[in-house]
PDB file of N, CA and C in Angstrom:
ATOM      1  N   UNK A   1       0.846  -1.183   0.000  1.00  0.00           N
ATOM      2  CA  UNK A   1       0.000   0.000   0.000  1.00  0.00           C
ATOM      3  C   UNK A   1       0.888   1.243   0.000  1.00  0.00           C
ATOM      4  N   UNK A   2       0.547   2.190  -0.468  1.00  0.00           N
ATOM      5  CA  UNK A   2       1.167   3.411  -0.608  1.00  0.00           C
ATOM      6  C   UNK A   2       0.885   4.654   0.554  1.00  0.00           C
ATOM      7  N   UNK A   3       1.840   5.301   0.470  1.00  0.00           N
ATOM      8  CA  UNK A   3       1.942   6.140   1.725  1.00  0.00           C
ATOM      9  C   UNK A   3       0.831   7.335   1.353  1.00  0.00           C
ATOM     10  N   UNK A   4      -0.040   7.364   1.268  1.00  0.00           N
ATOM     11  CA  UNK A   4      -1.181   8.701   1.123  1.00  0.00           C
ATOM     12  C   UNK A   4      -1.167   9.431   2.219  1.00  0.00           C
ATOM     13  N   UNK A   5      -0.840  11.099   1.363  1.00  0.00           N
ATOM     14  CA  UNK A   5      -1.011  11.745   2.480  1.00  0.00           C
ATOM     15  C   UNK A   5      -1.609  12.828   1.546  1.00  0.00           C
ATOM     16  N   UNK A   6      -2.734  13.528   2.515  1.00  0.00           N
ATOM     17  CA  UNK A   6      -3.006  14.645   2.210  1.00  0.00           C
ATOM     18  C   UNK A   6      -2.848  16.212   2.433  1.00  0.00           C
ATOM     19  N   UNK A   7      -2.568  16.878   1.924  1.00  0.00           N
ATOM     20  CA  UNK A   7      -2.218  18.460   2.908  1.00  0.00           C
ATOM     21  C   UNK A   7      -3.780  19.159   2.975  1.00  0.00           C
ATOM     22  N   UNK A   8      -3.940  19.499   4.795  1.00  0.00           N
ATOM     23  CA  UNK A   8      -5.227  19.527   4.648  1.00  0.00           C
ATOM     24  C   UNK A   8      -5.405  21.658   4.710  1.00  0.00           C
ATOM     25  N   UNK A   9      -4.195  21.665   4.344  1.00  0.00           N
ATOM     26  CA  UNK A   9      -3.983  23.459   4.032  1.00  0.00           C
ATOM     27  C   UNK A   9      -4.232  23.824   2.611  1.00  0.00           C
ATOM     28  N   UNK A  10      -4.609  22.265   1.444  1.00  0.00           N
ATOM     29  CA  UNK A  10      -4.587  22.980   0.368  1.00  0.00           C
ATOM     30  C   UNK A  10      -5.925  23.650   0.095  1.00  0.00           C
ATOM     31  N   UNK A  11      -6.154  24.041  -1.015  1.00  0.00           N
ATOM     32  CA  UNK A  11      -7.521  24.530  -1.416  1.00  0.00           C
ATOM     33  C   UNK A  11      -7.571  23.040  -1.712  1.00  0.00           C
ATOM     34  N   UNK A  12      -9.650  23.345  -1.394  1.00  0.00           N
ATOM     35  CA  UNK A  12     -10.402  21.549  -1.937  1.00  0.00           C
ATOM     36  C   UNK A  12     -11.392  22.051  -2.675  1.00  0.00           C
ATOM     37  N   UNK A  13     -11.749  21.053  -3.950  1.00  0.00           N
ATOM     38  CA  UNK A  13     -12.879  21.424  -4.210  1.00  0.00           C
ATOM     39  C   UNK A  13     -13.670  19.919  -4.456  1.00  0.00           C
ATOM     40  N   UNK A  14     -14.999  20.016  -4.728  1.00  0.00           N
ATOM     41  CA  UNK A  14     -15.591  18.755  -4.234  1.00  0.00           C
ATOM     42  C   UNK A  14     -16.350  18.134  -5.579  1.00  0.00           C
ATOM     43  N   UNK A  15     -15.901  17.012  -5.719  1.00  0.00           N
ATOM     44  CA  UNK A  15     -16.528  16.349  -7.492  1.00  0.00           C
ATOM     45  C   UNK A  15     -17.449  15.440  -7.295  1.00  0.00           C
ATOM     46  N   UNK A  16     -17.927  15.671  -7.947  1.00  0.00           N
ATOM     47  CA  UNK A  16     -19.106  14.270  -8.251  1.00  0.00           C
ATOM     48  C   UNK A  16     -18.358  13.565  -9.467  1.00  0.00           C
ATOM     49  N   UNK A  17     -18.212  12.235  -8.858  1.00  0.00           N
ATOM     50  CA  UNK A  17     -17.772  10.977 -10.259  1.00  0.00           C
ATOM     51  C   UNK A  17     -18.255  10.007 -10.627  1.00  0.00           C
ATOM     52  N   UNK A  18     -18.466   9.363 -10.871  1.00  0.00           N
ATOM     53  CA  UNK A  18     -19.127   7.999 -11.530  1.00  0.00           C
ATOM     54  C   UNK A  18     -17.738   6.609 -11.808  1.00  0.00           C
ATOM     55  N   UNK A  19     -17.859   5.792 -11.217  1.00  0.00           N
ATOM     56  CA  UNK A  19     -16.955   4.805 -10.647  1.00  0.00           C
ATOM     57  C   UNK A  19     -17.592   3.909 -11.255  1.00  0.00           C
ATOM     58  N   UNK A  20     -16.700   2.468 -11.864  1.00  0.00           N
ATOM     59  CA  UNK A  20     -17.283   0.935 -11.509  1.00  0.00           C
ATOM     60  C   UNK A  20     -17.006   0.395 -10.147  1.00  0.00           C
ATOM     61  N   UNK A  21     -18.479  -0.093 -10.060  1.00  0.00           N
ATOM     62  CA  UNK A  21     -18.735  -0.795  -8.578  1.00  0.00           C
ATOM     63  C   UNK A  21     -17.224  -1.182  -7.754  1.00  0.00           C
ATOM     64  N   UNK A  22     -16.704  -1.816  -8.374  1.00  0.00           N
ATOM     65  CA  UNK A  22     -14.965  -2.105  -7.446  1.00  0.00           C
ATOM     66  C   UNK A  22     -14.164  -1.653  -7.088  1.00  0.00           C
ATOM     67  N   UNK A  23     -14.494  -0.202  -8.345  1.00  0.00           N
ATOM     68  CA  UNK A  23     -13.327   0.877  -8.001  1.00  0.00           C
ATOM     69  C   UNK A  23     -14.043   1.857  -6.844  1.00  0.00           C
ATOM     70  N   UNK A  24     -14.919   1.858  -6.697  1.00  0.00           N
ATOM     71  CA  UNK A  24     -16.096   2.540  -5.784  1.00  0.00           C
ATOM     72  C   UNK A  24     -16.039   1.994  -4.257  1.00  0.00           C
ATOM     73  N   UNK A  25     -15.462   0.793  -4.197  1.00  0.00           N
ATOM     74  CA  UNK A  25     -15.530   0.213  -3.007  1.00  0.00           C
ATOM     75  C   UNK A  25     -14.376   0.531  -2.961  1.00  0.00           C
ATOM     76  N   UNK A  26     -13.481   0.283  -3.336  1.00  0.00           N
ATOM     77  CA  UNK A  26     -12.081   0.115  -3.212  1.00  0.00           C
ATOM     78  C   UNK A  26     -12.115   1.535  -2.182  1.00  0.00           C
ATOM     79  N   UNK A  27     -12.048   2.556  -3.361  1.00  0.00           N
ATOM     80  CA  UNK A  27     -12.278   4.223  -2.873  1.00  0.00           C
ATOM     81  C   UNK A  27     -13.283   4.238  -1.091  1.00  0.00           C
ATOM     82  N   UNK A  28     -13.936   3.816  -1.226  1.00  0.00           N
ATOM     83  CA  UNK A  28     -14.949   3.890   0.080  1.00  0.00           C
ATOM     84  C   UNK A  28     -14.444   3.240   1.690  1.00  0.00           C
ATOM     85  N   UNK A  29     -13.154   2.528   1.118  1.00  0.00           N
ATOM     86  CA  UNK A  29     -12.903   1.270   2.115  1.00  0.00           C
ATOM     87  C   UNK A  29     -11.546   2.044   2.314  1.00  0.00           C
ATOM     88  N   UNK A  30     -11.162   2.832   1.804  1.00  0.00           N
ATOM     89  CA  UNK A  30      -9.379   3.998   1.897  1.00  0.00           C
ATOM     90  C   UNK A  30      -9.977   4.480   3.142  1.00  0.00           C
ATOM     91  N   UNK A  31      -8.924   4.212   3.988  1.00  0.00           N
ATOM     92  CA  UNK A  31      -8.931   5.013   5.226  1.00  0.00           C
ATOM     93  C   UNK A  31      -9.124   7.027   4.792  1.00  0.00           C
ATOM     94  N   UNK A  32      -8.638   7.177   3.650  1.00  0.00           N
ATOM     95  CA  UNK A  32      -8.477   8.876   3.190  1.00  0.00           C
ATOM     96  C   UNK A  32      -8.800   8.636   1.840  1.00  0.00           C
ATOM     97  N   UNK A  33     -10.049   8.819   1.584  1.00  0.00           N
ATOM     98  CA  UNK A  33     -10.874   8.528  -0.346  1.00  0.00           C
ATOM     99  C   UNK A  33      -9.819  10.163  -0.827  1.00  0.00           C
ATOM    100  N   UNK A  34      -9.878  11.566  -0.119  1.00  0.00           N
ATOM    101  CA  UNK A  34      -9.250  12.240  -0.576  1.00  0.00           C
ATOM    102  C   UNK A  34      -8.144  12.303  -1.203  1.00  0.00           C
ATOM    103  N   UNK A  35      -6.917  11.212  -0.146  1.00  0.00           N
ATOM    104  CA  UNK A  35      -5.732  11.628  -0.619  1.00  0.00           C
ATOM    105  C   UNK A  35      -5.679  10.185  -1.714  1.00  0.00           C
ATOM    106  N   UNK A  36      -6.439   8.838  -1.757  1.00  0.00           N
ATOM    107  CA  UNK A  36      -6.269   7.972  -2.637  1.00  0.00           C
ATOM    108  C   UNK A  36      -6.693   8.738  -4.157  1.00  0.00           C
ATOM    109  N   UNK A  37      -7.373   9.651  -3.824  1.00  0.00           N
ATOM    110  CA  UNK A  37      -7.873  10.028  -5.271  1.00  0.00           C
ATOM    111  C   UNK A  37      -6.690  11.327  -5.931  1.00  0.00           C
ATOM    112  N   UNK A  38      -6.452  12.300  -5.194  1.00  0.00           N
ATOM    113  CA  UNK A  38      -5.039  13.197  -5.189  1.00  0.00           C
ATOM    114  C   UNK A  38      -4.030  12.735  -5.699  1.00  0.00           C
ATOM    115  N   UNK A  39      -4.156  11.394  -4.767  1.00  0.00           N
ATOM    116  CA  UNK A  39      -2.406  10.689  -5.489  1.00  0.00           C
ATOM    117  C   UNK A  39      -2.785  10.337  -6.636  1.00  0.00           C
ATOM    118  N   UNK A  40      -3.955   9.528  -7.352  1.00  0.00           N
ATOM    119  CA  UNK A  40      -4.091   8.807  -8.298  1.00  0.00           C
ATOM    120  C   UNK A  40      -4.334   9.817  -9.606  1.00  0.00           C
ATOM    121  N   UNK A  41      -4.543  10.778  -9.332  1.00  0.00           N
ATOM    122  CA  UNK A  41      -4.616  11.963 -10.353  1.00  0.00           C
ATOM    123  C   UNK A  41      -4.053  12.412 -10.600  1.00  0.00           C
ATOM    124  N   UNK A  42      -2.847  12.897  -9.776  1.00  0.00           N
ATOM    125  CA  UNK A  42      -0.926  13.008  -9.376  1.00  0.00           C
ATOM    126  C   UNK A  42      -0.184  12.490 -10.489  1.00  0.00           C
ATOM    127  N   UNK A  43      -0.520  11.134 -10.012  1.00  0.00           N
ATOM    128  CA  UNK A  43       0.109  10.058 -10.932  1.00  0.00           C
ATOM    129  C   UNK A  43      -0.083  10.127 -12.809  1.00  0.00           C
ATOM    130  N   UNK A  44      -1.405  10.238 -12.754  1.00  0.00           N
ATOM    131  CA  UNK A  44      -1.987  10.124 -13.868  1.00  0.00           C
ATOM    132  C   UNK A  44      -1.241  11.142 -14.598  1.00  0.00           C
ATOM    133  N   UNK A  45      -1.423  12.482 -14.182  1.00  0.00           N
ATOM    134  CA  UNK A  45      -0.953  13.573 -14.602  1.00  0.00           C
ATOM    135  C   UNK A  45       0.582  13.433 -15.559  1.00  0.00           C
ATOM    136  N   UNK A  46       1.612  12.885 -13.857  1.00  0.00           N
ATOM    137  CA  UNK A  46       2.875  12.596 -13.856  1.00  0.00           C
ATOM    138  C   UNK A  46       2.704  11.637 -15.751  1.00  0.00           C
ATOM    139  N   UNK A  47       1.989  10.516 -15.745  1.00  0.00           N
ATOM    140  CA  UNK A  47       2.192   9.540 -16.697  1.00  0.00           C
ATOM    141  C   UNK A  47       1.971  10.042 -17.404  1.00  0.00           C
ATOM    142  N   UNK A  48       1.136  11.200 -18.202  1.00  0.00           N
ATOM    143  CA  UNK A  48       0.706  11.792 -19.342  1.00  0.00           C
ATOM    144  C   UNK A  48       1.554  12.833 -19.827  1.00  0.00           C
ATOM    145  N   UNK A  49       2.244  13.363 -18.779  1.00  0.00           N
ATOM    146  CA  UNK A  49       3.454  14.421 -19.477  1.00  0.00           C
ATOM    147  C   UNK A  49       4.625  13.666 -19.697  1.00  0.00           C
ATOM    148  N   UNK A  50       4.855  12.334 -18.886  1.00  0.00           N
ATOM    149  CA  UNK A  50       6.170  11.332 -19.450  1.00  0.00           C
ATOM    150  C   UNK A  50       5.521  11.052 -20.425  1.00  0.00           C
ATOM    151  N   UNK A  51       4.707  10.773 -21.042  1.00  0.00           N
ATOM    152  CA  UNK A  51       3.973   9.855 -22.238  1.00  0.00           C
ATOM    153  C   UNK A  51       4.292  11.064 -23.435  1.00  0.00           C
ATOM    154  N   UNK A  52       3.590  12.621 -23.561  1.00  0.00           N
ATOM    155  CA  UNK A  52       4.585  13.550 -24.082  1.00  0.00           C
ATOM    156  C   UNK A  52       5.716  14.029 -24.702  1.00  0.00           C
ATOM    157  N   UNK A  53       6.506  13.602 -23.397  1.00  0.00           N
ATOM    158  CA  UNK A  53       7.401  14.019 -23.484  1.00  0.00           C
ATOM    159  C   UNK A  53       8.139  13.015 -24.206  1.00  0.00           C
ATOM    160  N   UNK A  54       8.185  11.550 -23.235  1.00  0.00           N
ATOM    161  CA  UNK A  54       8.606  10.755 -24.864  1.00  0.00           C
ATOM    162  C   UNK A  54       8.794  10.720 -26.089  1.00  0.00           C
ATOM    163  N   UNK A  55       6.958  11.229 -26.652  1.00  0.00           N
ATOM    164  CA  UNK A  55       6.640  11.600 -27.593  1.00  0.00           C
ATOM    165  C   UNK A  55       7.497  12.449 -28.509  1.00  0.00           C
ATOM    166  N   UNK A  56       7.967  13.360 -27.544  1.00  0.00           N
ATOM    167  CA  UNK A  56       8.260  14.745 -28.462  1.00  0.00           C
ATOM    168  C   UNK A  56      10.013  14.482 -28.175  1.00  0.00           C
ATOM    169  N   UNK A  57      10.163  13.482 -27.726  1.00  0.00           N
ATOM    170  CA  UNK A  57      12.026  13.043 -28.338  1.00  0.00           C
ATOM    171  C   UNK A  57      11.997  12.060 -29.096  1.00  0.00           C
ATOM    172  N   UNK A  58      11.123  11.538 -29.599  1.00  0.00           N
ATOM    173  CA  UNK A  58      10.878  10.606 -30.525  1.00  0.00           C
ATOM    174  C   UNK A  58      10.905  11.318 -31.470  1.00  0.00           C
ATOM    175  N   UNK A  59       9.970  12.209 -31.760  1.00  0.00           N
ATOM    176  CA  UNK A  59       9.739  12.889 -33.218  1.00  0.00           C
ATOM    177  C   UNK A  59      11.666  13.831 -33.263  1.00  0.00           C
ATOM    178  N   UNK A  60      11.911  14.668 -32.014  1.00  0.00           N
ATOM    179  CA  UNK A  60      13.035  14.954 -32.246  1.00  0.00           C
ATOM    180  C   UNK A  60      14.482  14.482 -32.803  1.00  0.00           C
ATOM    181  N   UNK A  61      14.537  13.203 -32.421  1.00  0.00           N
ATOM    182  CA  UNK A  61      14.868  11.880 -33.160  1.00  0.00           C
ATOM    183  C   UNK A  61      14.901  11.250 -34.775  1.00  0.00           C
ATOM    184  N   UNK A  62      13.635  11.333 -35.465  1.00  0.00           N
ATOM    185  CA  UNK A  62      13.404  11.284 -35.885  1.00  0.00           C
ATOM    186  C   UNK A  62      13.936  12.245 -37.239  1.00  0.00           C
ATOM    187  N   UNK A  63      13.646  13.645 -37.037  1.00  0.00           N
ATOM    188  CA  UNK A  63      13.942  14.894 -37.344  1.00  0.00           C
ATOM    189  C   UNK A  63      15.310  15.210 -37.167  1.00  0.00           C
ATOM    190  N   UNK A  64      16.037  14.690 -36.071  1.00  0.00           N
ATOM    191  CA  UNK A  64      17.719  14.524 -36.151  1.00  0.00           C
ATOM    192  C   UNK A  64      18.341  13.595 -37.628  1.00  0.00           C
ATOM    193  N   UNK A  65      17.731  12.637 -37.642  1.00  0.00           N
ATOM    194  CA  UNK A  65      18.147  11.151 -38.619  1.00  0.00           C
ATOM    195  C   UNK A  65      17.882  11.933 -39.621  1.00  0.00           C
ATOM    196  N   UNK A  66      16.451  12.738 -39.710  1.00  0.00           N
ATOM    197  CA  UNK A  66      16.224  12.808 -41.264  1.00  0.00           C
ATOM    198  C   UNK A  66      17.316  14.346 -41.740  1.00  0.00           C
ATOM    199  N   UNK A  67      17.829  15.156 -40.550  1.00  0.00           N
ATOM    200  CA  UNK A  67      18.775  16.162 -41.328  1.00  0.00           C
ATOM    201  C   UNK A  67      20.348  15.182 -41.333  1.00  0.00           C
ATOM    202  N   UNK A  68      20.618  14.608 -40.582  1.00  0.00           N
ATOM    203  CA  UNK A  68      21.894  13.794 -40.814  1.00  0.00           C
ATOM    204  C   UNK A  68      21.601  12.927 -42.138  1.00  0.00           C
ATOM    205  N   UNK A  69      20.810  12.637 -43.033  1.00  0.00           N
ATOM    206  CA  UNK A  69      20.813  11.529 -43.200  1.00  0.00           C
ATOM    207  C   UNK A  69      20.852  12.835 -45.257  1.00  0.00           C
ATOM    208  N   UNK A  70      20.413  14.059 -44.560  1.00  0.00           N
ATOM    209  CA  UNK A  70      20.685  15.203 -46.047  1.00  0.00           C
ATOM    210  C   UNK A  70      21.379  15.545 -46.413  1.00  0.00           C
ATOM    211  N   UNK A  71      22.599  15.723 -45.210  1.00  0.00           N
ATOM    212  CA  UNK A  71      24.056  16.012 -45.024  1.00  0.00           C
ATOM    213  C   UNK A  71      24.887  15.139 -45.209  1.00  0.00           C
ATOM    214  N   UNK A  72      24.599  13.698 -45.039  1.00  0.00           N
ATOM    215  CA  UNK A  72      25.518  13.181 -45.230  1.00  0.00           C
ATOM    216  C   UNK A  72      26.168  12.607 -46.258  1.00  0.00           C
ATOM    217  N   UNK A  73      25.596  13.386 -46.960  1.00  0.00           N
ATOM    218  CA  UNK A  73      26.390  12.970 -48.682  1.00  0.00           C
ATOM    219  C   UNK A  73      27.105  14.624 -48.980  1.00  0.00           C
ATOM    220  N   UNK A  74      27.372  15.171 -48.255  1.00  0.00           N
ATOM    221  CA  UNK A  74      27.388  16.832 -48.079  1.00  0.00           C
ATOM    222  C   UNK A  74      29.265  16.474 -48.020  1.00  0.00           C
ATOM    223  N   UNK A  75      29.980  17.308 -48.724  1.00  0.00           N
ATOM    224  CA  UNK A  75      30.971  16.943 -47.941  1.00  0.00           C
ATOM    225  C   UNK A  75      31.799  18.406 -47.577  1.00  0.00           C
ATOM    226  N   UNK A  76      32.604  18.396 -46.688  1.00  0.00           N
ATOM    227  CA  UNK A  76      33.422  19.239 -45.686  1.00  0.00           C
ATOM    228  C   UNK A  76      34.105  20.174 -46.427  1.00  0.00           C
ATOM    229  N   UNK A  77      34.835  19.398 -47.619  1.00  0.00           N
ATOM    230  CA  UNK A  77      36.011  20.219 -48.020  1.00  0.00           C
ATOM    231  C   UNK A  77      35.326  20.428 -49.917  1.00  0.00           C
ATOM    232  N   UNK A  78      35.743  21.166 -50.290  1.00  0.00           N
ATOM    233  CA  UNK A  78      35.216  21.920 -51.851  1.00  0.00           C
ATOM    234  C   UNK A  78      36.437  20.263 -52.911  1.00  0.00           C
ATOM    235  N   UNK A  79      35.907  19.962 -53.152  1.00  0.00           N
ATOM    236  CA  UNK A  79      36.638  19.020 -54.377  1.00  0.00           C
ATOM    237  C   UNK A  79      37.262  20.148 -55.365  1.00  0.00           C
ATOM    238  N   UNK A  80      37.930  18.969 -56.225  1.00  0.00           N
ATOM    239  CA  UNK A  80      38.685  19.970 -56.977  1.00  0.00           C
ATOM    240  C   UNK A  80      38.837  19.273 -58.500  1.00  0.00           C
TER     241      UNK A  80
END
């Protein structure tokens, strides 16, 4: 189990959600439904800007190969 903690100095605001039945219990049976849901949104967050960010060194990647790959018939010195 994970260490949940909540800061009870932050601002709160209060949601209505719609759960499947298991995940609903699960949530109901957390000693702190607040901070299980905080962290899990935390997280989510965290995974979607790594997922991003991946993203966007992939394409950078990509976009590296394809200028090395224009240049490299390019050469350094003027032939003669």
């Amino acid at each position: 189990m994970y260490d949940l903690w909540y800061d009870h100095t932050m601002t709160r605001v209060r949601l209505t959600v719609s759960l499947p039945e298991e995940l609903g219990a699960y949530v109901r049976r957390a000693p702190n439904a607040s901070a299980l849901v905080a962290e899990a949104v935390s997280r989510y967050r965290t995974d979607e800007a790594r997922q991003e960010l991946e993203a966007a060194y992939r394409e950078d990647a990509l976009e590296a190969a394809r200028i090395n790959a224009d240049w490299e018939g390019a050469d350094a010195e003027p032939s003669e």
